[in-house]
N, C-alpha and C. Protein backbone atom coordinates (compact mmCIF):
# COMPACT_ATOMS: atom_id res chain seq x y z
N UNK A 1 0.85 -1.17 0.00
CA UNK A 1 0.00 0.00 0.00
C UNK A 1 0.90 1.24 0.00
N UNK A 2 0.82 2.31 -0.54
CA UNK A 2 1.45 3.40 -0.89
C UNK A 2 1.21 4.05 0.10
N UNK A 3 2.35 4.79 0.66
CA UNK A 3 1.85 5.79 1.82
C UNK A 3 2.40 6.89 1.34
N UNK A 4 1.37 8.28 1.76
CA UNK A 4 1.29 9.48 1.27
C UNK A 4 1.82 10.21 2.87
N UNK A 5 2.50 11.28 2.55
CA UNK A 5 2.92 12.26 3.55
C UNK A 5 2.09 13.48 3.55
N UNK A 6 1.57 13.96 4.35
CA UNK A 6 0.85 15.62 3.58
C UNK A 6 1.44 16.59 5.64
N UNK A 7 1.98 17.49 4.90
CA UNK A 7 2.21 18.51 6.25
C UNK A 7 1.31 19.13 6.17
N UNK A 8 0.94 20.01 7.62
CA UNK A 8 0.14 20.88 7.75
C UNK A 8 0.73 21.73 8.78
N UNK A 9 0.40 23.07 7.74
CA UNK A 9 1.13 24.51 8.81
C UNK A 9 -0.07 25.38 8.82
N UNK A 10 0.23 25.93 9.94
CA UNK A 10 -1.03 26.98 10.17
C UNK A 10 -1.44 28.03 8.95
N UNK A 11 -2.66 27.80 8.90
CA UNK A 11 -3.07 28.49 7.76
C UNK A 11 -3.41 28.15 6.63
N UNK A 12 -3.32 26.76 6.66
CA UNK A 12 -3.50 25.76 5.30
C UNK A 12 -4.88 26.05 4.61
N UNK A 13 -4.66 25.40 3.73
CA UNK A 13 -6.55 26.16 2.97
C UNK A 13 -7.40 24.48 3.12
N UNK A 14 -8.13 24.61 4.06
CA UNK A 14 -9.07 23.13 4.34
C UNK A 14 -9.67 22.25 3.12
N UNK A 15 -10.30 23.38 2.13
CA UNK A 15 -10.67 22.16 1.33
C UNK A 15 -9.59 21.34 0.90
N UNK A 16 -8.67 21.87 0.65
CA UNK A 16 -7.45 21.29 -0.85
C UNK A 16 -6.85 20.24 0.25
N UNK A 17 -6.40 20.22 2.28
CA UNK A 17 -6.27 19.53 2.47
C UNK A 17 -7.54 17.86 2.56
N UNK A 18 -8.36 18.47 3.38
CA UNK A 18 -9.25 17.31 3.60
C UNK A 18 -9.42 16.66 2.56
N UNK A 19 -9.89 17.51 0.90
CA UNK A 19 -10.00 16.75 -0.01
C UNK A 19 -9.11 15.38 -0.73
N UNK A 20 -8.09 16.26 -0.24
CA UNK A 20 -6.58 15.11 -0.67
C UNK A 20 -6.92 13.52 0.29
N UNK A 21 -6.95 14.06 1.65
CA UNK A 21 -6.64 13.18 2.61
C UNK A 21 -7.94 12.34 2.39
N UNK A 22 -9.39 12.42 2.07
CA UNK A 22 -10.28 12.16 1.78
C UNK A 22 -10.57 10.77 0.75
N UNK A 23 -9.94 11.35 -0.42
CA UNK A 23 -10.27 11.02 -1.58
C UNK A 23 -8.98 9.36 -1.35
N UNK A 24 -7.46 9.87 -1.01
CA UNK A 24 -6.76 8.92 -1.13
C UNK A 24 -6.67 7.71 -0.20
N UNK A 25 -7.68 8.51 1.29
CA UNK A 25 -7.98 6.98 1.91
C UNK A 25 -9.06 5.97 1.48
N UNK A 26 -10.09 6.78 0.67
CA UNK A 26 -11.30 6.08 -0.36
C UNK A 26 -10.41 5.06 -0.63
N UNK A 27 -9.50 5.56 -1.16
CA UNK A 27 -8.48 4.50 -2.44
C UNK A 27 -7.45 3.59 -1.71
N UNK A 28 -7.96 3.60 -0.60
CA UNK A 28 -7.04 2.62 0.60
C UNK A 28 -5.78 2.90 0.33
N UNK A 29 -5.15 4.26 0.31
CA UNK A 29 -3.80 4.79 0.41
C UNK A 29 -3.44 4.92 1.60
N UNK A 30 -2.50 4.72 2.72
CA UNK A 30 -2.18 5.26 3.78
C UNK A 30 -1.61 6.72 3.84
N UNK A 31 -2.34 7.38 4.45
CA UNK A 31 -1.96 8.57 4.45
C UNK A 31 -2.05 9.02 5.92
N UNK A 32 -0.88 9.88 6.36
CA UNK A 32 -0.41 10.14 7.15
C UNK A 32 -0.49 11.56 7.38
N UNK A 33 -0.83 12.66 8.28
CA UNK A 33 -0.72 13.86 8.32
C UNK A 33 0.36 14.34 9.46
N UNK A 34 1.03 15.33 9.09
CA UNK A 34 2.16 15.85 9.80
C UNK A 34 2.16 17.67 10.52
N UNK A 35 1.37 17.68 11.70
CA UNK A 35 1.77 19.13 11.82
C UNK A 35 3.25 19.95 11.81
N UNK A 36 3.83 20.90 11.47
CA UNK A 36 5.16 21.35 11.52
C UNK A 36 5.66 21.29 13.16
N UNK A 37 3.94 21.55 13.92
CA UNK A 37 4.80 21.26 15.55
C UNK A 37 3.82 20.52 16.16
N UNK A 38 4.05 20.12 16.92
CA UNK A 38 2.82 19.01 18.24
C UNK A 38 1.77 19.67 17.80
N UNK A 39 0.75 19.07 17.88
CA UNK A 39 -0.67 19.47 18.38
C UNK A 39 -1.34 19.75 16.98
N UNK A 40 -3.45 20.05 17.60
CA UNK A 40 -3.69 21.17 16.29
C UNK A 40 -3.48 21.61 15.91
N UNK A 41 -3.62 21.85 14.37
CA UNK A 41 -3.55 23.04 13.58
C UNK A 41 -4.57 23.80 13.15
N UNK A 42 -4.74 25.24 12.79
CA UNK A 42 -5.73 25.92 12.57
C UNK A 42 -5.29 26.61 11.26
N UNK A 43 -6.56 26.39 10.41
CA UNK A 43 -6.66 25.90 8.63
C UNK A 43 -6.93 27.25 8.83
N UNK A 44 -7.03 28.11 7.09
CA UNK A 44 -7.35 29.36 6.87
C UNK A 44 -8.47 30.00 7.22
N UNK A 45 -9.05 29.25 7.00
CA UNK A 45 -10.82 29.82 7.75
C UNK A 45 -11.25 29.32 9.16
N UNK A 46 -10.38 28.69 9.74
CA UNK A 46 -10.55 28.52 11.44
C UNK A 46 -10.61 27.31 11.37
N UNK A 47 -10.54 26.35 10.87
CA UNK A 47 -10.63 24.63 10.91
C UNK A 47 -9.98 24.23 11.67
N UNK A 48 -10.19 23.39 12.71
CA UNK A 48 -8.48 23.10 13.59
C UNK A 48 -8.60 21.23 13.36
N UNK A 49 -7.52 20.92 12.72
CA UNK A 49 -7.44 19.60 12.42
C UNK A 49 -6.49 19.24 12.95
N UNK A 50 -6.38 17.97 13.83
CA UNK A 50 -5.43 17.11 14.46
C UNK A 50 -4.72 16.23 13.77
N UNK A 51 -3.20 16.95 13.18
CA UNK A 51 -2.73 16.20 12.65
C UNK A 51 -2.35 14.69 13.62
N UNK A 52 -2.34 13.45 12.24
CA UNK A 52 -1.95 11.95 12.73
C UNK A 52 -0.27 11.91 13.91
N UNK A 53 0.71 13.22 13.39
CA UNK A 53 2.14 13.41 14.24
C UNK A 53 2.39 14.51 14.28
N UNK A 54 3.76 14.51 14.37
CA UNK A 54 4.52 16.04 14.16
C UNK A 54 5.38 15.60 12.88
N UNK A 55 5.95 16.74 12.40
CA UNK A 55 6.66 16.11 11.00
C UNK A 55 8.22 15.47 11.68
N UNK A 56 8.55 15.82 12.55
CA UNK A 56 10.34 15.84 13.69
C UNK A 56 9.70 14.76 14.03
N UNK A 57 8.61 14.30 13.90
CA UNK A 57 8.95 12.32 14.58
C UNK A 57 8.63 11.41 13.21
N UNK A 58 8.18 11.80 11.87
CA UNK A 58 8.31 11.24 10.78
C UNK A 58 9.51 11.44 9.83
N UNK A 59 10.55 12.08 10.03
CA UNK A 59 11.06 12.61 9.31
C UNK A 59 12.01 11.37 8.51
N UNK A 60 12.24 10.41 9.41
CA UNK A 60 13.39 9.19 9.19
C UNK A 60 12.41 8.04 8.14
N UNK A 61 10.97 8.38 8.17
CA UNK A 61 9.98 7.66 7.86
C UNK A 61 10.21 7.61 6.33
N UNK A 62 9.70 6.33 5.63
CA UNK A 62 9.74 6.45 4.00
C UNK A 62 8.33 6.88 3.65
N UNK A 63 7.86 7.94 2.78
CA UNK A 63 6.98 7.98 2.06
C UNK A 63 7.00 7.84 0.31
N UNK A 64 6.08 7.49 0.06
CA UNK A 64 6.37 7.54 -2.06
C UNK A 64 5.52 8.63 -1.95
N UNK A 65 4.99 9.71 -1.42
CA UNK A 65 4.46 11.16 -1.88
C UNK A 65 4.25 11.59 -0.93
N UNK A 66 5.00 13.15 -1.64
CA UNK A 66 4.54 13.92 -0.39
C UNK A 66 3.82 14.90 -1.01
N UNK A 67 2.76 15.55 -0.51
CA UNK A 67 1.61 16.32 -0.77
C UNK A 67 1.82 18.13 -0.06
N UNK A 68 1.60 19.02 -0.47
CA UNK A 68 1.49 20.22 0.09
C UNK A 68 0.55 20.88 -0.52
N UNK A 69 -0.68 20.84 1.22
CA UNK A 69 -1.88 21.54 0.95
C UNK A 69 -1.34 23.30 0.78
N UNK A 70 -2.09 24.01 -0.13
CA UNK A 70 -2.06 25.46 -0.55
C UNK A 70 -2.52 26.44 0.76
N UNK A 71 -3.18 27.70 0.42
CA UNK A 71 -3.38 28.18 1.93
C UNK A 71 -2.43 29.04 2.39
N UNK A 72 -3.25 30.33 2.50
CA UNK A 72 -2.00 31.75 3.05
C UNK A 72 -2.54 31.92 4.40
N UNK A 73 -1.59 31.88 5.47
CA UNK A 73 0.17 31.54 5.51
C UNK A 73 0.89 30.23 5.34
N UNK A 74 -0.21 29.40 5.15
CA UNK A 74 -0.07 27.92 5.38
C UNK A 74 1.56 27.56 4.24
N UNK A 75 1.05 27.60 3.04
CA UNK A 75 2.22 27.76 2.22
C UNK A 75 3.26 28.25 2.23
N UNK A 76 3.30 29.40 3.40
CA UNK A 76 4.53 30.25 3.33
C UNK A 76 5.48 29.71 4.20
N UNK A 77 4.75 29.24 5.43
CA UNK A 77 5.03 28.49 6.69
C UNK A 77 5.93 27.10 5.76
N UNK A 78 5.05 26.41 5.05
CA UNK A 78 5.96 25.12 4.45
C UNK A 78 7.38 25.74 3.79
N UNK A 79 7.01 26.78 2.87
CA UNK A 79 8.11 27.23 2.29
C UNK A 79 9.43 27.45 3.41
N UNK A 80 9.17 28.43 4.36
CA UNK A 80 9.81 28.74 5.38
C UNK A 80 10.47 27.70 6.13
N UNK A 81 9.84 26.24 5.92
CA UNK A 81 10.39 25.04 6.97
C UNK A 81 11.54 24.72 6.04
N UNK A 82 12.72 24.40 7.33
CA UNK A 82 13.98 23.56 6.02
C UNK A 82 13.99 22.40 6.09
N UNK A 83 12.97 21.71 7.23
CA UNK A 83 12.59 20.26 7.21
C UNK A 83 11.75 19.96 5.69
N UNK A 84 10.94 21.08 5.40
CA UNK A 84 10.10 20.54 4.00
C UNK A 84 11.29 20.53 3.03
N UNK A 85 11.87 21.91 2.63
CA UNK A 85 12.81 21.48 2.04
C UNK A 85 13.66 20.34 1.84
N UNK A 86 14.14 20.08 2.76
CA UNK A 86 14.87 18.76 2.78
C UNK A 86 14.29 17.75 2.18
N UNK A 87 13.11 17.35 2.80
CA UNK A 87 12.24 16.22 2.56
C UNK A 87 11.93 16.25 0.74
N UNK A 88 11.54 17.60 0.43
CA UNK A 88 11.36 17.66 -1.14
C UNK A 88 12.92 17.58 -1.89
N UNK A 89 13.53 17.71 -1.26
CA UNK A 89 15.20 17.39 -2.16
C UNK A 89 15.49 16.20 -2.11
N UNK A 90 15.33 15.61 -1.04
CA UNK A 90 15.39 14.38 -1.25
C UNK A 90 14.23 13.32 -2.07
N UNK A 91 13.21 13.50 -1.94
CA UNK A 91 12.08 12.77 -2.56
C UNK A 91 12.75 13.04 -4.04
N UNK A 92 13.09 13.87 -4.65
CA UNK A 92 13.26 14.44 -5.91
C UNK A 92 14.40 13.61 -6.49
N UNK A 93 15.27 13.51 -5.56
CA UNK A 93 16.49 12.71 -5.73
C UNK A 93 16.14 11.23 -6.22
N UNK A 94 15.35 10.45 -5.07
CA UNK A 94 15.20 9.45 -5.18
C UNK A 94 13.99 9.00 -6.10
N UNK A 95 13.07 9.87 -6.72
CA UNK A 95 12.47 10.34 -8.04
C UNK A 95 11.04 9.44 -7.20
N UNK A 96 10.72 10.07 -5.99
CA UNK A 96 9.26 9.73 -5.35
C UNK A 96 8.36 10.99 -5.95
N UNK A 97 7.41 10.81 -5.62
CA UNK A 97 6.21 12.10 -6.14
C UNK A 97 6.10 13.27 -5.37
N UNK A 98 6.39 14.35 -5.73
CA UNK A 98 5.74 15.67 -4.99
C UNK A 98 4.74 16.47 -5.49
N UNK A 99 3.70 16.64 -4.73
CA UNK A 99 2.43 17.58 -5.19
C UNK A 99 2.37 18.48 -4.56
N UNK A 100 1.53 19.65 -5.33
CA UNK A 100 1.55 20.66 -4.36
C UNK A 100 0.35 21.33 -5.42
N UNK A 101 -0.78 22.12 -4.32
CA UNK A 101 -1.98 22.68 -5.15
C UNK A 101 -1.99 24.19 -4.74
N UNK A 102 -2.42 24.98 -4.96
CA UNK A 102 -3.07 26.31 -4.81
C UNK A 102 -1.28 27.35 -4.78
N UNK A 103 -1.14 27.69 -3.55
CA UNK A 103 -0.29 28.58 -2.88
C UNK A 103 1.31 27.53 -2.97
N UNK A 104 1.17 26.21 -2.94
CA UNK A 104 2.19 25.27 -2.40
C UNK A 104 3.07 25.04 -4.11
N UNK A 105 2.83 25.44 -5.07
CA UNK A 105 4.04 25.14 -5.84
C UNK A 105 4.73 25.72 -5.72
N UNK A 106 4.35 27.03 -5.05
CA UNK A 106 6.00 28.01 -4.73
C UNK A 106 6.88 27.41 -4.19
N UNK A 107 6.23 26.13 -2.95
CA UNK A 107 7.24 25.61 -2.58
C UNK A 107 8.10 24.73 -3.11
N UNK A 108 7.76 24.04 -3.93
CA UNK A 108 8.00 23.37 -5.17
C UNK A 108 9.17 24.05 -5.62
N UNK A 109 8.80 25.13 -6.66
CA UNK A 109 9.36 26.21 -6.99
C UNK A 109 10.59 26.50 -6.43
N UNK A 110 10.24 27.34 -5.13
CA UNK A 110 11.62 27.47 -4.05
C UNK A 110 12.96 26.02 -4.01
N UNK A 111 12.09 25.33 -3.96
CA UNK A 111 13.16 24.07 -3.95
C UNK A 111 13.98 23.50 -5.08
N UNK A 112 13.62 24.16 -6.36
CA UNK A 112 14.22 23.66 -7.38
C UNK A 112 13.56 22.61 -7.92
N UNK A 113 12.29 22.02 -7.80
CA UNK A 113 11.73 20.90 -8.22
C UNK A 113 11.02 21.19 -9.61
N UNK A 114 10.82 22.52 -9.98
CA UNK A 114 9.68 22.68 -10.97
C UNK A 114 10.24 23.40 -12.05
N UNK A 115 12.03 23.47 -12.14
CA UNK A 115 12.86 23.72 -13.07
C UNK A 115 12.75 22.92 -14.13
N UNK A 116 12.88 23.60 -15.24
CA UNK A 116 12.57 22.62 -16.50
C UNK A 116 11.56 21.72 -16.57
N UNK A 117 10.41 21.87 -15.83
CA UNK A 117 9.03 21.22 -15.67
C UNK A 117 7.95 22.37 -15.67
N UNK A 118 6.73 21.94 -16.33
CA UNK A 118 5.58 22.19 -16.93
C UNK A 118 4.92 22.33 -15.70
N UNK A 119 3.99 23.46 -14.96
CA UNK A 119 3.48 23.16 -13.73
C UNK A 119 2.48 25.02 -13.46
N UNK A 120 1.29 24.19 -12.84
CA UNK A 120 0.53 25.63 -13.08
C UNK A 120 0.18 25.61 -10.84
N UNK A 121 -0.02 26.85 -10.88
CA UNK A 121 -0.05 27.57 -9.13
C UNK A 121 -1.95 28.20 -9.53
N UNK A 122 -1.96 28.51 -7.86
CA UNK A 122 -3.11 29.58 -7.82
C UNK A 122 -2.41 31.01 -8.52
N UNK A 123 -3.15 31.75 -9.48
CA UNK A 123 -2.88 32.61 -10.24
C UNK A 123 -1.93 33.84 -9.33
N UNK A 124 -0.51 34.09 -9.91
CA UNK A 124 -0.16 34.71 -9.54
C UNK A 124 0.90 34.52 -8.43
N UNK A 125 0.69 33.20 -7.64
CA UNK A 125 2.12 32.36 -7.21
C UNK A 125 3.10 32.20 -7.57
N UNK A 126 3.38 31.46 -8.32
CA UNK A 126 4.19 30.77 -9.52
C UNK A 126 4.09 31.79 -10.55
N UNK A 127 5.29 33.05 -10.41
CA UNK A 127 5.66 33.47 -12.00
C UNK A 127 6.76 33.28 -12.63
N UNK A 128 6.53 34.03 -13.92
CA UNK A 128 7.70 33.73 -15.40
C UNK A 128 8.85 34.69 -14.11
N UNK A 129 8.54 36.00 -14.15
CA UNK A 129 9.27 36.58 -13.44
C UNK A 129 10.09 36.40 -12.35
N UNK A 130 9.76 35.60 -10.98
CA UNK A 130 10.21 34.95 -9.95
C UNK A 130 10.74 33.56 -10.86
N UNK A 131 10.23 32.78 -11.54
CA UNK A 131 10.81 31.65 -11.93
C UNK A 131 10.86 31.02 -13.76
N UNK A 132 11.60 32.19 -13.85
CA UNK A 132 11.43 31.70 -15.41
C UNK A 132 11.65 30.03 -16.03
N UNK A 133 12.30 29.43 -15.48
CA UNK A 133 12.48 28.22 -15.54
C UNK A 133 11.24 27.23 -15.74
N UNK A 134 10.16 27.74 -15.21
CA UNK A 134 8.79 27.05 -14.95
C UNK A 134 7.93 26.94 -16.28
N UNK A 135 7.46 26.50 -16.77
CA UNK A 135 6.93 26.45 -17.96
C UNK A 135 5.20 26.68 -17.44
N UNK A 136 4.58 27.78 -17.23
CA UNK A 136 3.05 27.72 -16.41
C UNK A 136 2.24 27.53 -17.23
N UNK A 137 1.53 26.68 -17.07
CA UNK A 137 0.01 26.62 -17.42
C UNK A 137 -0.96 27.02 -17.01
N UNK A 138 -1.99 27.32 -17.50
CA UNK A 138 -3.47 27.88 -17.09
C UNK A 138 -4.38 26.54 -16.77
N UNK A 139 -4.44 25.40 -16.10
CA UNK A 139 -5.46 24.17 -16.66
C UNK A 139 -5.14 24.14 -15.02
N UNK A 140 -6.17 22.51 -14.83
CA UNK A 140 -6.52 22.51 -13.49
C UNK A 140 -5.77 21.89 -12.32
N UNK A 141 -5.10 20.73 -13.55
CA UNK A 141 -3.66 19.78 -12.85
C UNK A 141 -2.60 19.67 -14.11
N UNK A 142 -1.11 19.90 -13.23
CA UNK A 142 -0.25 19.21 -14.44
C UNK A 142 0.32 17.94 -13.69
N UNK A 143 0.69 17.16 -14.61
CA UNK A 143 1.49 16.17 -14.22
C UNK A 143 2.99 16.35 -14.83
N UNK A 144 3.90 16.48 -14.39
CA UNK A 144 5.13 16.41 -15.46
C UNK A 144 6.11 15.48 -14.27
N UNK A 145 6.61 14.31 -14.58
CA UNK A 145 6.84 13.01 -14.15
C UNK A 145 6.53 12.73 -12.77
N UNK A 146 7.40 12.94 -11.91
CA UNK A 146 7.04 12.71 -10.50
C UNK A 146 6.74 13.98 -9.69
N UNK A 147 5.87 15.10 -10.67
CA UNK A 147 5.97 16.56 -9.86
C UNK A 147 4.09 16.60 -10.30
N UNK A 148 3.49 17.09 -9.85
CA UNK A 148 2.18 17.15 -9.95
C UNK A 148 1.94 18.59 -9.06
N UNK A 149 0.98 19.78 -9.89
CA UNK A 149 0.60 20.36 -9.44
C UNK A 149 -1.23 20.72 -9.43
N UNK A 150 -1.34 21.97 -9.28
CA UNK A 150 -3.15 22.62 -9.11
C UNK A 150 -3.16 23.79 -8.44
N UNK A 151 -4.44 24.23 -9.80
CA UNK A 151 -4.26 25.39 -8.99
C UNK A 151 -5.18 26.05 -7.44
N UNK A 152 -6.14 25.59 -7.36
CA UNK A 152 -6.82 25.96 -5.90
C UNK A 152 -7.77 25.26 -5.64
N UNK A 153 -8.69 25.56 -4.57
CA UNK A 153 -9.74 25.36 -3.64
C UNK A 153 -10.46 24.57 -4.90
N UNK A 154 -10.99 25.14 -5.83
CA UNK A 154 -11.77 24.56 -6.65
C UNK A 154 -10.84 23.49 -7.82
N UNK A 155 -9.88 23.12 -7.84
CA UNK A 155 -9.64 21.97 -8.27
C UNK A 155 -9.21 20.98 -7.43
N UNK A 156 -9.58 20.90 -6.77
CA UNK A 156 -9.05 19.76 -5.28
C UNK A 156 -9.24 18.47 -5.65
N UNK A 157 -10.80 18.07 -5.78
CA UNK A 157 -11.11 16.91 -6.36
C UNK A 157 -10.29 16.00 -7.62
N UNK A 158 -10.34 17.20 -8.50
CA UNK A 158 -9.40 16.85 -9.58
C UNK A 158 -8.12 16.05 -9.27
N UNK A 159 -7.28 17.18 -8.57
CA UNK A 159 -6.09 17.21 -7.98
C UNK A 159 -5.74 15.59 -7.28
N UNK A 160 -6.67 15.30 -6.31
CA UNK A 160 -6.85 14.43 -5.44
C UNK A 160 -6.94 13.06 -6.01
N UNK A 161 -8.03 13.26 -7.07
CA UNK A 161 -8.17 12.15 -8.05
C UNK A 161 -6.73 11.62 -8.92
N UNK A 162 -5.95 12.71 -9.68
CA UNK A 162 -4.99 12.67 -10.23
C UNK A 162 -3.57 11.89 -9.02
N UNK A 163 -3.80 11.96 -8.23
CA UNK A 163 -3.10 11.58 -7.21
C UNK A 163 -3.40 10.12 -6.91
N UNK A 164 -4.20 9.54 -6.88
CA UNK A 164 -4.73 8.33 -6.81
C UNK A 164 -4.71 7.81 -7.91
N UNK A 165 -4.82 8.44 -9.30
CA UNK A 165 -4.08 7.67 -10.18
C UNK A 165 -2.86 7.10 -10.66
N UNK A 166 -1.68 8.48 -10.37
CA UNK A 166 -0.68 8.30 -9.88
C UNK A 166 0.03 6.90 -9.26
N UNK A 167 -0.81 7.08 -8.22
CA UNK A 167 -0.57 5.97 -6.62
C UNK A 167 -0.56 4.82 -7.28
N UNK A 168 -2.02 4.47 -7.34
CA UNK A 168 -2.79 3.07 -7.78
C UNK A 168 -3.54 2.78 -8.95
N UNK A 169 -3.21 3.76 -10.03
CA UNK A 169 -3.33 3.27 -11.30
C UNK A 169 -5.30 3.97 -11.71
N UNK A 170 -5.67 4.08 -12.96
CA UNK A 170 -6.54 4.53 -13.43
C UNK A 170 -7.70 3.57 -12.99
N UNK A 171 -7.91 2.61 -12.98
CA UNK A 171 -8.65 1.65 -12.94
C UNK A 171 -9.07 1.80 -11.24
N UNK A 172 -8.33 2.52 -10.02
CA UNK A 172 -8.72 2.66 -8.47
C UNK A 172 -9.88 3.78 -8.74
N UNK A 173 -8.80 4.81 -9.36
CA UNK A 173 -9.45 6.76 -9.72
C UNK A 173 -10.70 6.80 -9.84
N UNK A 174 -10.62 5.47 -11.32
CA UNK A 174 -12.11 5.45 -11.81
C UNK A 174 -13.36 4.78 -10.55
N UNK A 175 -13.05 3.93 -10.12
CA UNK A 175 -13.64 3.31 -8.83
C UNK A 175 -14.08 4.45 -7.59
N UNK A 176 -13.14 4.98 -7.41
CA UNK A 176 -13.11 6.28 -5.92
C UNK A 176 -14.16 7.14 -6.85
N UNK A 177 -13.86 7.85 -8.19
CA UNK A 177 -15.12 8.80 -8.54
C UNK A 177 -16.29 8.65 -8.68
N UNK A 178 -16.55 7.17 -9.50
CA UNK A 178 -17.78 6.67 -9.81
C UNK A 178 -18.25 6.93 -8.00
N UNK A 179 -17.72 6.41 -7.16
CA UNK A 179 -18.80 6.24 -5.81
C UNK A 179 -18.70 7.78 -5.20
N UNK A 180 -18.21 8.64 -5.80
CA UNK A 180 -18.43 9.82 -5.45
C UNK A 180 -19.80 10.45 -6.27
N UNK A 181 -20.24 9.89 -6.81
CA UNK A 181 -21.58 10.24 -7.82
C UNK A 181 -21.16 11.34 -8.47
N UNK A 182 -20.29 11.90 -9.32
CA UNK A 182 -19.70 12.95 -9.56
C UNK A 182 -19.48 13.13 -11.28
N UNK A 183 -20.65 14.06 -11.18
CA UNK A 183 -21.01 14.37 -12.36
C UNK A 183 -20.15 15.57 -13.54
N UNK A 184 -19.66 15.17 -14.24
CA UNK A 184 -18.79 15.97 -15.13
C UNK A 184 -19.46 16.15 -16.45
């Protein structure tokens, strides 16, 4: 079973996390949540979710993806950690998956992961200007090999789905949406 990493820093944007964490336990993914310190966290609009640890007692832990929910300050906070950093230099190295939706490809970005890769942010995150290297798109998810992005609140599902395909192949995705009754 694939286990997913997702941090959470104060300020995160709730849908884009829950949706993730949601959709990929449908798909019997283990997924794991990590606050940056002990205890609750409190999401952008006041949500306070109990992350599963702290990220300083997973850190030695193997994951095949790590996830970064979007969300101002939430994103800035990940950016700001040099534990995320790390964790995304290394995943990158060892060519595991990193996602990141809304506010969180900057972090991406910041880390050097989205150089010479195709990858779209919430409008105005992710620029030519700050990162010419980035090739941006306007659409709802990119995939470009083991880097997956999105851009916000309202592509979550998408996002989430694309992630579970990723994981466990088209044939789970299709299974998790159909029982979502989810009309396109």
């Amino acid at each position: 079973m694939p286990r997913v990493l997702i941090p959470l820093a104060e300020g995160f944007e709730e849908l884009e996390a829950v949706t993730v964490i949601d959709l990929l336990r449908r798909a019997e993914i283990e997924v794991i949540t990590a606050g940056l310190e002990e205890g609750p966290v409190r999401a952008s609009r006041n949500t306070v979710l109990v992350p599963d640890t702290s990220l300083e007692a997973i850190l030695n832990q193997e994951f095949d993806m790590i996830v970064l929910p979007g969300g101002l300050p939430g994103a800035q906070r990940l950016d700001a950690d040099e534990r995320i950093h790390a964790l995304l230099t290394r995943y990158h190295a060892e060519e595991r998956f990193a996602a990141a939706i809304c506010a969180a490809p900057r972090v991406l970005a910041s880390a050097g992961l989205l150089d010479g890769r195709s990858a779209t942010s919430y409008p105005g995150v992710v620029t030519i200007d700050d990162f010419p290297e980035v090739d941006l798109l306007n659409v709802p998810v990119v995939v470009d090999g083991k880097v997956i992005t999105s851009r916000g609140p309202g592509t979550a599902m998408d996002f989430a789905l694309q992630l579970v395909e990723c994981l466990v192949g088209k044939e789970k995705r299709d299974e998790v949406e159909t029982a979502l009754v989810r009309e396109i």
